[in-house]
PDB file of N, CA and C in Angstrom:
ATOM      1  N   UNK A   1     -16.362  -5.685 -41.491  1.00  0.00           N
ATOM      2  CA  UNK A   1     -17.111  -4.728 -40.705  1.00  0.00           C
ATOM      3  C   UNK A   1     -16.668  -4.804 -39.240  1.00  0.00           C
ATOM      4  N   UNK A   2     -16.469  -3.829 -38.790  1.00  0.00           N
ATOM      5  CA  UNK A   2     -15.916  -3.683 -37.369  1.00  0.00           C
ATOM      6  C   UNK A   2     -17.122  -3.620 -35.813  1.00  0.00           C
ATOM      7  N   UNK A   3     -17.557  -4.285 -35.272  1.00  0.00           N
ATOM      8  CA  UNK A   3     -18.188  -4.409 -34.884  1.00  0.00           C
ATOM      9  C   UNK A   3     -18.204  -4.019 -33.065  1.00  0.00           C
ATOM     10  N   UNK A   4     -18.825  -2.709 -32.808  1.00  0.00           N
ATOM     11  CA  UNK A   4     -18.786  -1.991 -31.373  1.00  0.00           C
ATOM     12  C   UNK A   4     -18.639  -3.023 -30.122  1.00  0.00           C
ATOM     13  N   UNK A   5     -17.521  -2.788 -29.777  1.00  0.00           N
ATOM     14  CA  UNK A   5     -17.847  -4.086 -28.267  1.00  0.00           C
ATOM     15  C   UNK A   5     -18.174  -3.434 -27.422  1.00  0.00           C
ATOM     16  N   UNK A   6     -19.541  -3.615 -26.874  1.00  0.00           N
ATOM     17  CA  UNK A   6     -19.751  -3.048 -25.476  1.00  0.00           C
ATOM     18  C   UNK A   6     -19.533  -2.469 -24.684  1.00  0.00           C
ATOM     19  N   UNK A   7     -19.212  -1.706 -23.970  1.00  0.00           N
ATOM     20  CA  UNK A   7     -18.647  -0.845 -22.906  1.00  0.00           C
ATOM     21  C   UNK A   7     -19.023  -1.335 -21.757  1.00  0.00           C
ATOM     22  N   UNK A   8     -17.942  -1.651 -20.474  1.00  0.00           N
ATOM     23  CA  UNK A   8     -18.562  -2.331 -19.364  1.00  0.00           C
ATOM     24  C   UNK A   8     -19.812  -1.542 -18.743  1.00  0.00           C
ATOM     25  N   UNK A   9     -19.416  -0.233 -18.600  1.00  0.00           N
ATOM     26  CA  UNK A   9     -20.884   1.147 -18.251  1.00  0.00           C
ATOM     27  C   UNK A   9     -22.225   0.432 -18.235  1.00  0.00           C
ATOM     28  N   UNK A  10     -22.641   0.281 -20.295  1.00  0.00           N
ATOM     29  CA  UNK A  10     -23.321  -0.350 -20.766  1.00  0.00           C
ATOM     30  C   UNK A  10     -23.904  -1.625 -20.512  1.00  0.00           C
ATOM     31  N   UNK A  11     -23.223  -2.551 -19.807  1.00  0.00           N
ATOM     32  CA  UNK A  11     -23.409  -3.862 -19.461  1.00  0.00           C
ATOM     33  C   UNK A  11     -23.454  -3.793 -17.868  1.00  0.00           C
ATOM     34  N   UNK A  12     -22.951  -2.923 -17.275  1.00  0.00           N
ATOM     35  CA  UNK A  12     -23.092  -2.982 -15.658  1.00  0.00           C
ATOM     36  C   UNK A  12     -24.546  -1.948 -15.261  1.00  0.00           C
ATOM     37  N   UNK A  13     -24.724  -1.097 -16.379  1.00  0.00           N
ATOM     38  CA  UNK A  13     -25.936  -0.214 -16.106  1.00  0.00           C
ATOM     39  C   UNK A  13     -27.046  -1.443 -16.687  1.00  0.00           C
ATOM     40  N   UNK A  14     -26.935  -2.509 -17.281  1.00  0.00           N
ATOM     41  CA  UNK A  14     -27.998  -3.438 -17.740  1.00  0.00           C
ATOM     42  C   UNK A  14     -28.369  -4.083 -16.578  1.00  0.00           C
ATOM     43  N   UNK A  15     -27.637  -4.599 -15.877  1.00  0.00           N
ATOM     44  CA  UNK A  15     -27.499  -5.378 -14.720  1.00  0.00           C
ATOM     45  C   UNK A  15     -27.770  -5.176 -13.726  1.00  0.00           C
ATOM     46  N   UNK A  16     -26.940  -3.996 -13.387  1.00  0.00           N
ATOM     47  CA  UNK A  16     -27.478  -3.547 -11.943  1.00  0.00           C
ATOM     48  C   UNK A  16     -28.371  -2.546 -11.668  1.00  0.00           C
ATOM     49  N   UNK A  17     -28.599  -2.044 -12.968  1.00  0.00           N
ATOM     50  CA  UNK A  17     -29.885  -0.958 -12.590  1.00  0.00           C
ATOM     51  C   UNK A  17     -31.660  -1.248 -12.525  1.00  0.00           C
ATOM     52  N   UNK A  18     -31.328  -2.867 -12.721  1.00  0.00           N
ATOM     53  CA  UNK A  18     -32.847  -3.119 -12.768  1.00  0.00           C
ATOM     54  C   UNK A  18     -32.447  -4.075 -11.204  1.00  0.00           C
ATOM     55  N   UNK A  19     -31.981  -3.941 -10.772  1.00  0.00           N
ATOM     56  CA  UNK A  19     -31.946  -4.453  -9.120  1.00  0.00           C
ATOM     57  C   UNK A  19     -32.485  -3.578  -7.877  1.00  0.00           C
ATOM     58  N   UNK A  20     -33.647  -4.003  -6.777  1.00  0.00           N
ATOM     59  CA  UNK A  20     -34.089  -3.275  -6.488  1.00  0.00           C
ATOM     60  C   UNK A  20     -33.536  -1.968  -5.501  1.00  0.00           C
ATOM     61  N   UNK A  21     -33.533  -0.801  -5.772  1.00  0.00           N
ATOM     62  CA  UNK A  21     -33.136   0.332  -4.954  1.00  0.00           C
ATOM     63  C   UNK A  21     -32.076   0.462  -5.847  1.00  0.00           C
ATOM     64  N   UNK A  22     -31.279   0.703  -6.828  1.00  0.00           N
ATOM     65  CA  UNK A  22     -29.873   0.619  -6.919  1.00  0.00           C
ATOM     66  C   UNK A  22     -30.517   1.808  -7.842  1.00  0.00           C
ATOM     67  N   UNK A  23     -29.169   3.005  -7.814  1.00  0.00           N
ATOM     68  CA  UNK A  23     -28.710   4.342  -8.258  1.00  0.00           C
ATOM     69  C   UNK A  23     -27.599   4.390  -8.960  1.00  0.00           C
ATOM     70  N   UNK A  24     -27.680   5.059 -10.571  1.00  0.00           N
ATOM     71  CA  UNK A  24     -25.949   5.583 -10.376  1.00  0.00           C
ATOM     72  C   UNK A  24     -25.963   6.659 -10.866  1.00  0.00           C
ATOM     73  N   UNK A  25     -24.576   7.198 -10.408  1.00  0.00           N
ATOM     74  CA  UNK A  25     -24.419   8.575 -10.592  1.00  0.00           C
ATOM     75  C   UNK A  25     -22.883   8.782 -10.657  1.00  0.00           C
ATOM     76  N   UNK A  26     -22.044   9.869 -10.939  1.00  0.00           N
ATOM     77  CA  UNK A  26     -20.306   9.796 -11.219  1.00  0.00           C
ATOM     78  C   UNK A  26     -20.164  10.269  -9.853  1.00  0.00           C
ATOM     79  N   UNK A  27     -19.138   9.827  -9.628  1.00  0.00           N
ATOM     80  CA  UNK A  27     -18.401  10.386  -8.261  1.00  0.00           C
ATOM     81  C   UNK A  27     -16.580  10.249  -8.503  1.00  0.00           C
ATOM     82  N   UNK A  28     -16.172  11.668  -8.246  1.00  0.00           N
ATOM     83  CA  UNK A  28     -14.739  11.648  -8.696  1.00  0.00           C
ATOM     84  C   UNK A  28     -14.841  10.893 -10.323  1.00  0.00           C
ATOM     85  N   UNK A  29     -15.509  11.324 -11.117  1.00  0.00           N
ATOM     86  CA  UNK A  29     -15.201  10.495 -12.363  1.00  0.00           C
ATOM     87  C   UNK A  29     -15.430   9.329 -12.366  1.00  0.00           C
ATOM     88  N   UNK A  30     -15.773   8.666 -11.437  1.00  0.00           N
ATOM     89  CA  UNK A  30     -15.765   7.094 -12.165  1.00  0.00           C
ATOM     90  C   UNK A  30     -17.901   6.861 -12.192  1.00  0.00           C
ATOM     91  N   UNK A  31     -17.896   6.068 -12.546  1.00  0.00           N
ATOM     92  CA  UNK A  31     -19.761   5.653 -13.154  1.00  0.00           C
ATOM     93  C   UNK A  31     -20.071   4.692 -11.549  1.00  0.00           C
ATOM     94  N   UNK A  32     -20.210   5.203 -10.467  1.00  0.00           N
ATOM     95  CA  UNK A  32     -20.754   4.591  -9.223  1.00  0.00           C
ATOM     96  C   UNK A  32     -22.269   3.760  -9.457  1.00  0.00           C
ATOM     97  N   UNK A  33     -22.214   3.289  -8.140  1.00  0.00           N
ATOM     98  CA  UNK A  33     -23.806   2.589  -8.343  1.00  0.00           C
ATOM     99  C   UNK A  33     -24.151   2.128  -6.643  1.00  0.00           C
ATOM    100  N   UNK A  34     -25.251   3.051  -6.448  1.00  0.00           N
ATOM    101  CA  UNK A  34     -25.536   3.056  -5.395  1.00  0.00           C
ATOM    102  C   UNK A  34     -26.555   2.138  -4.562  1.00  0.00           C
ATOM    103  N   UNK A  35     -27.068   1.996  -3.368  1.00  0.00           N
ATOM    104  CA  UNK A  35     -28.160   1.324  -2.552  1.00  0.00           C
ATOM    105  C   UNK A  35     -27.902   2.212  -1.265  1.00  0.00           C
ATOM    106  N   UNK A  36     -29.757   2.827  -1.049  1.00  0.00           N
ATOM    107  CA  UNK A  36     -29.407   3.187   0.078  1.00  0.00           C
ATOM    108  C   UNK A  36     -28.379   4.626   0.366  1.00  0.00           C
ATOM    109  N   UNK A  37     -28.082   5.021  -0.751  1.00  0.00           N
ATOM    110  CA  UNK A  37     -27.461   6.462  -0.948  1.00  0.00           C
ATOM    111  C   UNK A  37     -25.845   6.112  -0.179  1.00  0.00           C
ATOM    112  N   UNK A  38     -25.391   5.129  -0.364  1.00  0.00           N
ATOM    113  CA  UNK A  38     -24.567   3.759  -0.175  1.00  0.00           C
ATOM    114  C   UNK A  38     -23.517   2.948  -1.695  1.00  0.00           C
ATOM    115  N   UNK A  39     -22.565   3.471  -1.611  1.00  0.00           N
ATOM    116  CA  UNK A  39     -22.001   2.843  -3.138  1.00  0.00           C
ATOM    117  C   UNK A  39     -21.537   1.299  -2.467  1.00  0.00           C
ATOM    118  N   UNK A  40     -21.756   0.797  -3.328  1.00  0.00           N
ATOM    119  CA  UNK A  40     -21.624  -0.475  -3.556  1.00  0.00           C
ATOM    120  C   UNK A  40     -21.039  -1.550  -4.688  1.00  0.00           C
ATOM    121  N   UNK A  41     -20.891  -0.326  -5.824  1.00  0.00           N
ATOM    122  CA  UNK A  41     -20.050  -1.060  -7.172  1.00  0.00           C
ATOM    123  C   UNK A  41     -19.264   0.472  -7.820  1.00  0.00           C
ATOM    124  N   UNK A  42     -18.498   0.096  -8.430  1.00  0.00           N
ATOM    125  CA  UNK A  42     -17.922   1.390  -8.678  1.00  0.00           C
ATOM    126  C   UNK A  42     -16.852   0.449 -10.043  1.00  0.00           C
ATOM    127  N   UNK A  43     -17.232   0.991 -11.247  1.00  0.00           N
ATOM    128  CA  UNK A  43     -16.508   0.879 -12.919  1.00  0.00           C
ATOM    129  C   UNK A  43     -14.939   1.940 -12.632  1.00  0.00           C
ATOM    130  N   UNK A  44     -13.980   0.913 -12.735  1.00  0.00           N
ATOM    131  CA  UNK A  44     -12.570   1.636 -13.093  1.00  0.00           C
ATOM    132  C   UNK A  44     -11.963   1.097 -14.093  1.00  0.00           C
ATOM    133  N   UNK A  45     -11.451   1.794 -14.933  1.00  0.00           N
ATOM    134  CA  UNK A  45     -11.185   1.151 -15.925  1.00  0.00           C
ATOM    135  C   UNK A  45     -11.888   0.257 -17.073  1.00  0.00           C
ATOM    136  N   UNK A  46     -11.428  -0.856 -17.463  1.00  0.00           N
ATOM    137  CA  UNK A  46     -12.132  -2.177 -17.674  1.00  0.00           C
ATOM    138  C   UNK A  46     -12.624  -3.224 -16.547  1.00  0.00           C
ATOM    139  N   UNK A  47     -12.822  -2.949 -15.618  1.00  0.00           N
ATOM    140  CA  UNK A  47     -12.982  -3.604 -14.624  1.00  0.00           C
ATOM    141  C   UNK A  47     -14.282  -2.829 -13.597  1.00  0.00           C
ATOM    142  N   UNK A  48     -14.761  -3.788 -12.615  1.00  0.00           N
ATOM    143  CA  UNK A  48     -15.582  -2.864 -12.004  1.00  0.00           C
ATOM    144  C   UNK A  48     -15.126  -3.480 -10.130  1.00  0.00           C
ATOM    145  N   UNK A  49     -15.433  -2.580  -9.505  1.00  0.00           N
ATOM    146  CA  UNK A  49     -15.240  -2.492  -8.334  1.00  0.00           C
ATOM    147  C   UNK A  49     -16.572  -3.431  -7.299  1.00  0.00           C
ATOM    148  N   UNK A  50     -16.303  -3.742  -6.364  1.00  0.00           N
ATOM    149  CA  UNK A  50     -17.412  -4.217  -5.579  1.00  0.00           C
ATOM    150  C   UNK A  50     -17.058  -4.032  -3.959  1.00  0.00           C
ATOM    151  N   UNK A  51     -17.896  -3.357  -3.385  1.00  0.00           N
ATOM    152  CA  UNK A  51     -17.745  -3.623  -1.424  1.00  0.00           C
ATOM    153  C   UNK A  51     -18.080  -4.604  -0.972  1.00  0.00           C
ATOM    154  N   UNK A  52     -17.636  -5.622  -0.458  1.00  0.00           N
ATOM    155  CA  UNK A  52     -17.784  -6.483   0.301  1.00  0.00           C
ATOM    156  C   UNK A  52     -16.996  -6.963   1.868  1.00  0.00           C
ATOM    157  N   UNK A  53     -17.823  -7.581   2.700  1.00  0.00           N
ATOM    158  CA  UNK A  53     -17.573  -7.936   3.577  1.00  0.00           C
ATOM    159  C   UNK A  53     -15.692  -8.648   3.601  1.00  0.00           C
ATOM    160  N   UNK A  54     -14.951  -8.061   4.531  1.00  0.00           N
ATOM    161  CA  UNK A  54     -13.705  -8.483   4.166  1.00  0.00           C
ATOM    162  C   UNK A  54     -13.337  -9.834   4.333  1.00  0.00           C
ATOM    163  N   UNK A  55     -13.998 -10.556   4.949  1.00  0.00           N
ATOM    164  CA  UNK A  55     -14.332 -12.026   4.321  1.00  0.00           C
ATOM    165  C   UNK A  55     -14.411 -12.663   3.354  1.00  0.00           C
ATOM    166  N   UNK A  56     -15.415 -11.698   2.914  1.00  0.00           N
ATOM    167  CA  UNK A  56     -15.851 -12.756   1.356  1.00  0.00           C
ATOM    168  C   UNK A  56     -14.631 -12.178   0.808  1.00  0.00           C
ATOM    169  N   UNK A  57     -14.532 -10.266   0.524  1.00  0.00           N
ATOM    170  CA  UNK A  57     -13.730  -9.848  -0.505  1.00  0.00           C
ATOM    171  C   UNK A  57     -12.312 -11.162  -0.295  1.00  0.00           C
ATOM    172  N   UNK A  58     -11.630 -11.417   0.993  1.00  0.00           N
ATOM    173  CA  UNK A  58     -10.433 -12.023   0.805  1.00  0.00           C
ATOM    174  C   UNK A  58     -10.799 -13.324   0.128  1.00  0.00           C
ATOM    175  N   UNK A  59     -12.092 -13.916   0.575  1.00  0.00           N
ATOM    176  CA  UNK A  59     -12.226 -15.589  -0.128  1.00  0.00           C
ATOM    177  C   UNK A  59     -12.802 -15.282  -1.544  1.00  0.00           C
ATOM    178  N   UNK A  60     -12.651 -14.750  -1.910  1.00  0.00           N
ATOM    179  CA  UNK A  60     -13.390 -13.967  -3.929  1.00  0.00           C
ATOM    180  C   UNK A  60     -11.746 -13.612  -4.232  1.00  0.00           C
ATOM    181  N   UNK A  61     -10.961 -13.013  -3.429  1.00  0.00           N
ATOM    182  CA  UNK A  61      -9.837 -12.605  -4.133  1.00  0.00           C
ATOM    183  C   UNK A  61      -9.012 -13.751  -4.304  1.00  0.00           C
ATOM    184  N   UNK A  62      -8.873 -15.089  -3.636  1.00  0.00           N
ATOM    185  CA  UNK A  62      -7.984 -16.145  -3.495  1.00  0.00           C
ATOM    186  C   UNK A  62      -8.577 -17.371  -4.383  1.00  0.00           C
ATOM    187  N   UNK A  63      -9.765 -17.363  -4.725  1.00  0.00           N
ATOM    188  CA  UNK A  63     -10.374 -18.556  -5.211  1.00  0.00           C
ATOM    189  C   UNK A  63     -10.613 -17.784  -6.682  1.00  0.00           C
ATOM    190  N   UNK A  64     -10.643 -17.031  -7.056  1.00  0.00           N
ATOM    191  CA  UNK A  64     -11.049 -16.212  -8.621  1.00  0.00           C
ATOM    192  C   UNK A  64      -9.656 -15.702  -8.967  1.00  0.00           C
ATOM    193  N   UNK A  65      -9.534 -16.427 -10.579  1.00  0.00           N
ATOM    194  CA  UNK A  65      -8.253 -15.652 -11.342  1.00  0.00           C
ATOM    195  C   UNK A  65      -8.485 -14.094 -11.871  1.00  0.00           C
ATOM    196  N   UNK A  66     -10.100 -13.432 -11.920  1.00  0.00           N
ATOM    197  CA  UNK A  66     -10.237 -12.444 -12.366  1.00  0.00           C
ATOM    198  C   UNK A  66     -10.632 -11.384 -10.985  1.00  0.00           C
ATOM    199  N   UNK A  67     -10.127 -11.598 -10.104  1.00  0.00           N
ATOM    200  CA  UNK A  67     -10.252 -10.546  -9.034  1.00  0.00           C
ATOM    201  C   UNK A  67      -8.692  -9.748  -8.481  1.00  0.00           C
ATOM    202  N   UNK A  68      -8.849  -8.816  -8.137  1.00  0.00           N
ATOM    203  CA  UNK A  68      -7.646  -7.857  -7.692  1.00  0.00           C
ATOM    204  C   UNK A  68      -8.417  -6.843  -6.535  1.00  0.00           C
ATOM    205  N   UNK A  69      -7.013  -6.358  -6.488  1.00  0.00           N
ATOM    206  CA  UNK A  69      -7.667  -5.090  -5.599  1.00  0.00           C
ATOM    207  C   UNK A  69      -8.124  -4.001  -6.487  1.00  0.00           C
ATOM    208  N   UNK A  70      -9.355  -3.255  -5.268  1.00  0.00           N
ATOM    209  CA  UNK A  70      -9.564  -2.040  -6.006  1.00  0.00           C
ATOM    210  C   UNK A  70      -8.667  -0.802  -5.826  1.00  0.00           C
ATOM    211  N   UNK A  71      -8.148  -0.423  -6.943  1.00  0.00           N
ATOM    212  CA  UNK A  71      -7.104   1.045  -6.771  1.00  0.00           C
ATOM    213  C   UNK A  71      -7.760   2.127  -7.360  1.00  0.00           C
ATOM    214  N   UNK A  72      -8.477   2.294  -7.505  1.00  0.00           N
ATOM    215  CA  UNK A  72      -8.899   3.690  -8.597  1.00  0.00           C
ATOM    216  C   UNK A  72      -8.318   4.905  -8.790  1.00  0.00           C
ATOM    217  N   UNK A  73      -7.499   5.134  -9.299  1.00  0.00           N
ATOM    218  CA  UNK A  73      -6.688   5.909  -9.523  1.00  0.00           C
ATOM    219  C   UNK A  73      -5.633   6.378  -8.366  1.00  0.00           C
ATOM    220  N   UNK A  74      -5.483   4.732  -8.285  1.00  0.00           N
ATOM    221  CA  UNK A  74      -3.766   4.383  -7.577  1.00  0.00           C
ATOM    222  C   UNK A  74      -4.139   4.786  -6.396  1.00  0.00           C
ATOM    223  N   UNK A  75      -5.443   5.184  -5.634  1.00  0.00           N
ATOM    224  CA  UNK A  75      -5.472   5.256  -4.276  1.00  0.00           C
ATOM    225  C   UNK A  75      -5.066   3.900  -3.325  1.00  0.00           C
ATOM    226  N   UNK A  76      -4.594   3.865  -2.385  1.00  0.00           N
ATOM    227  CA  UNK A  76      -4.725   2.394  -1.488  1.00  0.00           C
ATOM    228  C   UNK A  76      -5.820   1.870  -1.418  1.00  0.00           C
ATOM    229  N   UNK A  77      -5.820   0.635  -1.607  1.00  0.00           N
ATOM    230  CA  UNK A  77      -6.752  -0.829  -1.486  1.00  0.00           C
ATOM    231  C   UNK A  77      -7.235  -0.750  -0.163  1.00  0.00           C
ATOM    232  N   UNK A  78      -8.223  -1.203  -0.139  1.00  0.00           N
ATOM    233  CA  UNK A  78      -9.183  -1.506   1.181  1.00  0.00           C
ATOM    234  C   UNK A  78      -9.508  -2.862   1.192  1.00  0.00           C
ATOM    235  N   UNK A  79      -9.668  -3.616   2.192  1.00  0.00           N
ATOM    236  CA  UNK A  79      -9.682  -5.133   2.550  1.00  0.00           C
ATOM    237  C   UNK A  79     -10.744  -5.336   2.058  1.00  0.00           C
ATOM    238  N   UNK A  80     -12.352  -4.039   2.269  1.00  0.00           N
ATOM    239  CA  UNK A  80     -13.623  -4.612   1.789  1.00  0.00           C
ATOM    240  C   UNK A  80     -13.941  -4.176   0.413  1.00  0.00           C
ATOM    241  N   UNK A  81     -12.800  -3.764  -0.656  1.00  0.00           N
ATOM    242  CA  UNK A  81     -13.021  -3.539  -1.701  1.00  0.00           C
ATOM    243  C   UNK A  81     -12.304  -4.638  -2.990  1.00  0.00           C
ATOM    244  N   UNK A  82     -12.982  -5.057  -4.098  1.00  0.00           N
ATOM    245  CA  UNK A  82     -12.172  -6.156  -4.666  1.00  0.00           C
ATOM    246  C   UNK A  82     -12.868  -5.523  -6.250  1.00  0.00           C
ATOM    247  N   UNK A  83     -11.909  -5.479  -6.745  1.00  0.00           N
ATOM    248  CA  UNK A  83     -11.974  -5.350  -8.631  1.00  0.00           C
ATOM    249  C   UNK A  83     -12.253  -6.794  -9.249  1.00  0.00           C
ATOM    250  N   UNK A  84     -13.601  -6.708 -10.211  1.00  0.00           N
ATOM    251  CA  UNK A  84     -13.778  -7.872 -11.123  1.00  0.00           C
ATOM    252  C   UNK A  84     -13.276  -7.301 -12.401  1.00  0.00           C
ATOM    253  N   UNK A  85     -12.236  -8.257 -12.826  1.00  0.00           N
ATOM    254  CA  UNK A  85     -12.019  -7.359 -14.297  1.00  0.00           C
ATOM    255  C   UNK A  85     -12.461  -8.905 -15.324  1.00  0.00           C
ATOM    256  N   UNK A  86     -13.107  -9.000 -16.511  1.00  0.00           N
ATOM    257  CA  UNK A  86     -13.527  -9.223 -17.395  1.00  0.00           C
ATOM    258  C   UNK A  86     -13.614  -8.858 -18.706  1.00  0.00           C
ATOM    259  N   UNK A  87     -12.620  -9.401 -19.857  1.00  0.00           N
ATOM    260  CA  UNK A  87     -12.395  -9.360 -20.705  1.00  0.00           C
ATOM    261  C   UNK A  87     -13.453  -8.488 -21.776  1.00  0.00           C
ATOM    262  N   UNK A  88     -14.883  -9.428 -21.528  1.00  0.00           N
ATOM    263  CA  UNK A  88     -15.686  -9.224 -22.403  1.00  0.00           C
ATOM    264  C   UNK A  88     -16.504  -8.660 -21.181  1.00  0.00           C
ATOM    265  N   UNK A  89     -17.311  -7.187 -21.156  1.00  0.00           N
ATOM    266  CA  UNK A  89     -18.092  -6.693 -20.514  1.00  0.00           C
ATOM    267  C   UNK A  89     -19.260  -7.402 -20.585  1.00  0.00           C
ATOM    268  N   UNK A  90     -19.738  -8.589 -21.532  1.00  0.00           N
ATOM    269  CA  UNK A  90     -20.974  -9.112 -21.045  1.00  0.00           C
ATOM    270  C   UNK A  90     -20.903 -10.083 -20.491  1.00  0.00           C
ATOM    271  N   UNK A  91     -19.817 -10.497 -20.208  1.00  0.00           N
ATOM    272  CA  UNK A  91     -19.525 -11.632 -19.103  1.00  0.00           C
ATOM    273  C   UNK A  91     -19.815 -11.250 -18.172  1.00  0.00           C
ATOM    274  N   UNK A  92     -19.398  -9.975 -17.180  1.00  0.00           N
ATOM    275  CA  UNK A  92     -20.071  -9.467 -15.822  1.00  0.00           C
ATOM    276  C   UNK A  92     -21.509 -10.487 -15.376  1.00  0.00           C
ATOM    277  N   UNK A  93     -22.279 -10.603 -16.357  1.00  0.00           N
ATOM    278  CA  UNK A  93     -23.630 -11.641 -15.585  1.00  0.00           C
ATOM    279  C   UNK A  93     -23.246 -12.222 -15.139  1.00  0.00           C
ATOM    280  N   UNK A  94     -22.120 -13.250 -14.821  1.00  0.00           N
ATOM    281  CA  UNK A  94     -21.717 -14.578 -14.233  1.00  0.00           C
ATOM    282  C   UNK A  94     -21.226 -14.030 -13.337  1.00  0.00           C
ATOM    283  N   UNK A  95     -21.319 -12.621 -12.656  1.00  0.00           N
ATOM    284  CA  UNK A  95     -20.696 -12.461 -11.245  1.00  0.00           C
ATOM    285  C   UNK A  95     -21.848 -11.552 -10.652  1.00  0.00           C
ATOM    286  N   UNK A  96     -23.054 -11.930 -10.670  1.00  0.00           N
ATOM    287  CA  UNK A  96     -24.335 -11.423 -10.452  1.00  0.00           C
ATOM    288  C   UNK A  96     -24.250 -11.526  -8.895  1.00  0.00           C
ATOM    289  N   UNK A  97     -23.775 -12.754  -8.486  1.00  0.00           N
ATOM    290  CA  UNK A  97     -24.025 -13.032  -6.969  1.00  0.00           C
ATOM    291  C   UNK A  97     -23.088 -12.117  -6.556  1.00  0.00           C
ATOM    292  N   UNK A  98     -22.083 -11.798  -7.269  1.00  0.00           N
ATOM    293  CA  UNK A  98     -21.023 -11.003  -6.250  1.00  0.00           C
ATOM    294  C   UNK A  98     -22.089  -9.317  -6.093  1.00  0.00           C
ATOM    295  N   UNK A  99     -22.197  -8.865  -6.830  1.00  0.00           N
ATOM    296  CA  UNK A  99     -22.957  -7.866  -6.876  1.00  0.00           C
ATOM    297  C   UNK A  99     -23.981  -7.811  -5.737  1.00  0.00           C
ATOM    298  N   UNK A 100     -24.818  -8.900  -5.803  1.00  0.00           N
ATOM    299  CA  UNK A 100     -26.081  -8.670  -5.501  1.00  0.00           C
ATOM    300  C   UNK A 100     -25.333  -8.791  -3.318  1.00  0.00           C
ATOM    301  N   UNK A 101     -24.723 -10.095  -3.392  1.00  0.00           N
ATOM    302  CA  UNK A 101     -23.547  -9.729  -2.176  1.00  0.00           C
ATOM    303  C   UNK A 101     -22.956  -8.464  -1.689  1.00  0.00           C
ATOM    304  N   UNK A 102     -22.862  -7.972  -2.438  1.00  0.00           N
ATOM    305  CA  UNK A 102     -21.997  -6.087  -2.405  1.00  0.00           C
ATOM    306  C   UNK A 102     -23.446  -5.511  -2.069  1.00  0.00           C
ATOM    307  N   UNK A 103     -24.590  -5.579  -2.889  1.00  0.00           N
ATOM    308  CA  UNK A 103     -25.651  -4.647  -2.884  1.00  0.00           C
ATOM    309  C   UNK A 103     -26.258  -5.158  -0.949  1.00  0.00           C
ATOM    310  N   UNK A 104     -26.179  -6.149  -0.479  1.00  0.00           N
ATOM    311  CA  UNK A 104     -26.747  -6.802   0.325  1.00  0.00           C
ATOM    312  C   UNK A 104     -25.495  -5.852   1.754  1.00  0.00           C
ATOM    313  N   UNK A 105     -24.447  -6.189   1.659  1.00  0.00           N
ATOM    314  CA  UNK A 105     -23.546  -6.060   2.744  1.00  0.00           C
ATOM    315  C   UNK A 105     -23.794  -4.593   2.881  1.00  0.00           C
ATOM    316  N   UNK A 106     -23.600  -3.818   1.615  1.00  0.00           N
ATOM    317  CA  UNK A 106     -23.537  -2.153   2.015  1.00  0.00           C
ATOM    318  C   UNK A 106     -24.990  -1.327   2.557  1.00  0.00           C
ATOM    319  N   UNK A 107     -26.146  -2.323   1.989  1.00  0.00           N
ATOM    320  CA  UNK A 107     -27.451  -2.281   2.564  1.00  0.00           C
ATOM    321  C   UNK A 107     -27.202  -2.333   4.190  1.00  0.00           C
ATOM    322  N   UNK A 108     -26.806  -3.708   4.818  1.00  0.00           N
ATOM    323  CA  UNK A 108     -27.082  -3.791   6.219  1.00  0.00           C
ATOM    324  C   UNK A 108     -25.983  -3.182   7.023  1.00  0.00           C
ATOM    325  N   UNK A 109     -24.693  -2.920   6.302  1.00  0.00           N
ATOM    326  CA  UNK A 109     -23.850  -2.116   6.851  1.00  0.00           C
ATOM    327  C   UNK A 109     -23.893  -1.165   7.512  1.00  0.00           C
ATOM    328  N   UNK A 110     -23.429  -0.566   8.681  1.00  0.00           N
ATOM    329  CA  UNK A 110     -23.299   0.613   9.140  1.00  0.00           C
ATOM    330  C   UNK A 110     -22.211   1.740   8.692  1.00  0.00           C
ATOM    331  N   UNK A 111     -23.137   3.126   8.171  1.00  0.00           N
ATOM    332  CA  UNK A 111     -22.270   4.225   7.757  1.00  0.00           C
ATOM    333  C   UNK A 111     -20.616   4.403   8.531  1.00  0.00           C
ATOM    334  N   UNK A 112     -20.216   5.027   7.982  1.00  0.00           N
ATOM    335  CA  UNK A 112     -18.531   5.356   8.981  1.00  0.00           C
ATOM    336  C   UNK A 112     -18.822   6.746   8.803  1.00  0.00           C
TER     337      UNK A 112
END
């Protein structure tokens, strides 16, 4: 019997939609997730996107084997953007802090 594996969507809408203030909605196609009318995580691919402070994003990208840049459809990388990619979409829980970090920075952030 072949058995449905998860869809990251599915497992990132588990997660982050019961966090307080957080929205999602598509933008350009991809499954966003907002704070504050503010994206803050963004699903590409098998992988999901996160904003963070270009601090952390560089110390998350150098100390983690499962981080990259974010490209979403091959646009250029941004210093405060970093891709978690994860094999198994229900693994994402073990990067809760990064999230809730992303949900926190784009909160106190100032618009551009």
């Amino acid at each position: 019997m072949d058995t449905l594996k998860p869809s990251p969507k599915t497992q990132i809408d588990a997660l982050l939609l019961k966090l307080p203030g957080v929205s999602a909605r598509k933008i350009n196609g991809l499954d966003a997730y907002f704070v504050s009318d503010k994206m803050f995580a963004c699903i590409n691919g098998s992988g999901v996107g996160v904003r963070l402070s270009s601090a952390m994003a560089t110390e998350v990208h150098f100390s983690r084997d499962n981080i990259s840049p974010f490209q979403p459809g091959g646009i250029a990388a941004t210093r405060e953007w970093i891709q978690i990619d994860r094999p198994d979409p229900t693994e994402y829980v073990k990067d809760l802090d990064l999230f809730q970090a992303a949900l926190e920075f784009v909160k106190t952030s100032r618009s551009r």
